[in-house]
Protein backbone atom coordinates (compact mmCIF):
# COMPACT_ATOMS: atom_id res chain seq x y z
CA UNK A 1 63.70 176.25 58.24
CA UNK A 2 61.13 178.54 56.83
CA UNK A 3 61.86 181.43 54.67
CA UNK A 4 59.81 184.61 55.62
CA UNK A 5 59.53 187.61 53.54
CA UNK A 6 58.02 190.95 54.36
CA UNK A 7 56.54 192.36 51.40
CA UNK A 8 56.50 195.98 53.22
CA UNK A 9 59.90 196.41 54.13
CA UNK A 10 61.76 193.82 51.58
CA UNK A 11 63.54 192.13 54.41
CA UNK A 12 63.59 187.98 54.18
CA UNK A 13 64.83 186.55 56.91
CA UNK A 14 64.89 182.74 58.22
CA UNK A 15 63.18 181.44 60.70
CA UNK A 16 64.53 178.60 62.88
CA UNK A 17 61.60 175.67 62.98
CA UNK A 18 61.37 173.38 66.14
CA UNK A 19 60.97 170.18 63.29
CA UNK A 20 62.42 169.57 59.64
CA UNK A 21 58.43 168.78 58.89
CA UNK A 22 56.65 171.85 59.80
CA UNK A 23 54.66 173.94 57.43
CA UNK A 24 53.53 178.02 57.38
CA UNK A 25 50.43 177.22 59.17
CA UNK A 26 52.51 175.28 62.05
CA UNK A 27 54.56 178.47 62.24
CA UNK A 28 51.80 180.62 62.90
CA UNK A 29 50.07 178.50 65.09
CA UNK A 30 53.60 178.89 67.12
CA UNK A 31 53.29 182.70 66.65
CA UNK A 32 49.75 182.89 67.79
CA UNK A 33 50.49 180.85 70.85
CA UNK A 34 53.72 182.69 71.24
CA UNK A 35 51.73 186.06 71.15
CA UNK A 36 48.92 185.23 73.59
CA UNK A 37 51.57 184.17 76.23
CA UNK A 38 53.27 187.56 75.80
CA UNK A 39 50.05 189.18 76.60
CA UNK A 40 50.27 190.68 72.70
CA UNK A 41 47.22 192.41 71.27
CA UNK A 42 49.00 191.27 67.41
CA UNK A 43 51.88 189.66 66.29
CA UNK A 44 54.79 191.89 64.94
CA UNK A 45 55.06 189.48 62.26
CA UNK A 46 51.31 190.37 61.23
CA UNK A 47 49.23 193.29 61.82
CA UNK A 48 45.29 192.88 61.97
CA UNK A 49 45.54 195.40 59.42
CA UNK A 50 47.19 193.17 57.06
CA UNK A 51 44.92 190.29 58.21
CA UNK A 52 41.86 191.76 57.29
CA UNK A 53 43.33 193.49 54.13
CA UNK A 54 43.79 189.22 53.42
CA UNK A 55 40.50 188.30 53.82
CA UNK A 56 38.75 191.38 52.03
CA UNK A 57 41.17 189.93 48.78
CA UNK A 58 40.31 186.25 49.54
CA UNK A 59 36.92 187.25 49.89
CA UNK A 60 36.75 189.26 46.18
CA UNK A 61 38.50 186.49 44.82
CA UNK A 62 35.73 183.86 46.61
CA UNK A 63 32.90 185.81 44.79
CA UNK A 64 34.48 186.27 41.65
CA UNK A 65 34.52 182.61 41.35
CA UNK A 66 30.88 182.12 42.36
CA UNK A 67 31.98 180.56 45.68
CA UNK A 68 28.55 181.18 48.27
CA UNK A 69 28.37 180.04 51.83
CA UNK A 70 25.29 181.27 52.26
């Protein structure tokens, strides 16, 4: 079981897994797939808003370190 938190609202809930073995990125490979065949837009567990607020942070935190992919 996975714990899941959300930092917005405070709420932490647990989240059934299908397997003892399966990690955060298994569960939201389930979510995405889960999503898509609901005909979703987003996940409710997710916004793109948060998304991309992620990867503007990662990527400050990428260049602050000197990290280029260019």
């Amino acid at each position: 079981m996975i714990q899941v938190s959300n930092h917005l609202s405070g709420e932490t809930r647990i989240q059934q897994t299908t397997r003892s073995d399966e990690d955060l990125y298994a569960y939201e490979i389930d979510e995405v797939g889960r999503a898509i065949a609901a005909g979703d837009q987003q996940s409710p567990e997710m916004s793109w808003e948060h998304s991309r607020g992620n990867a503007v942070v990662l990527d400050a935190w990428l260049k602050e370190a000197g990290v280029s992919y260019a």
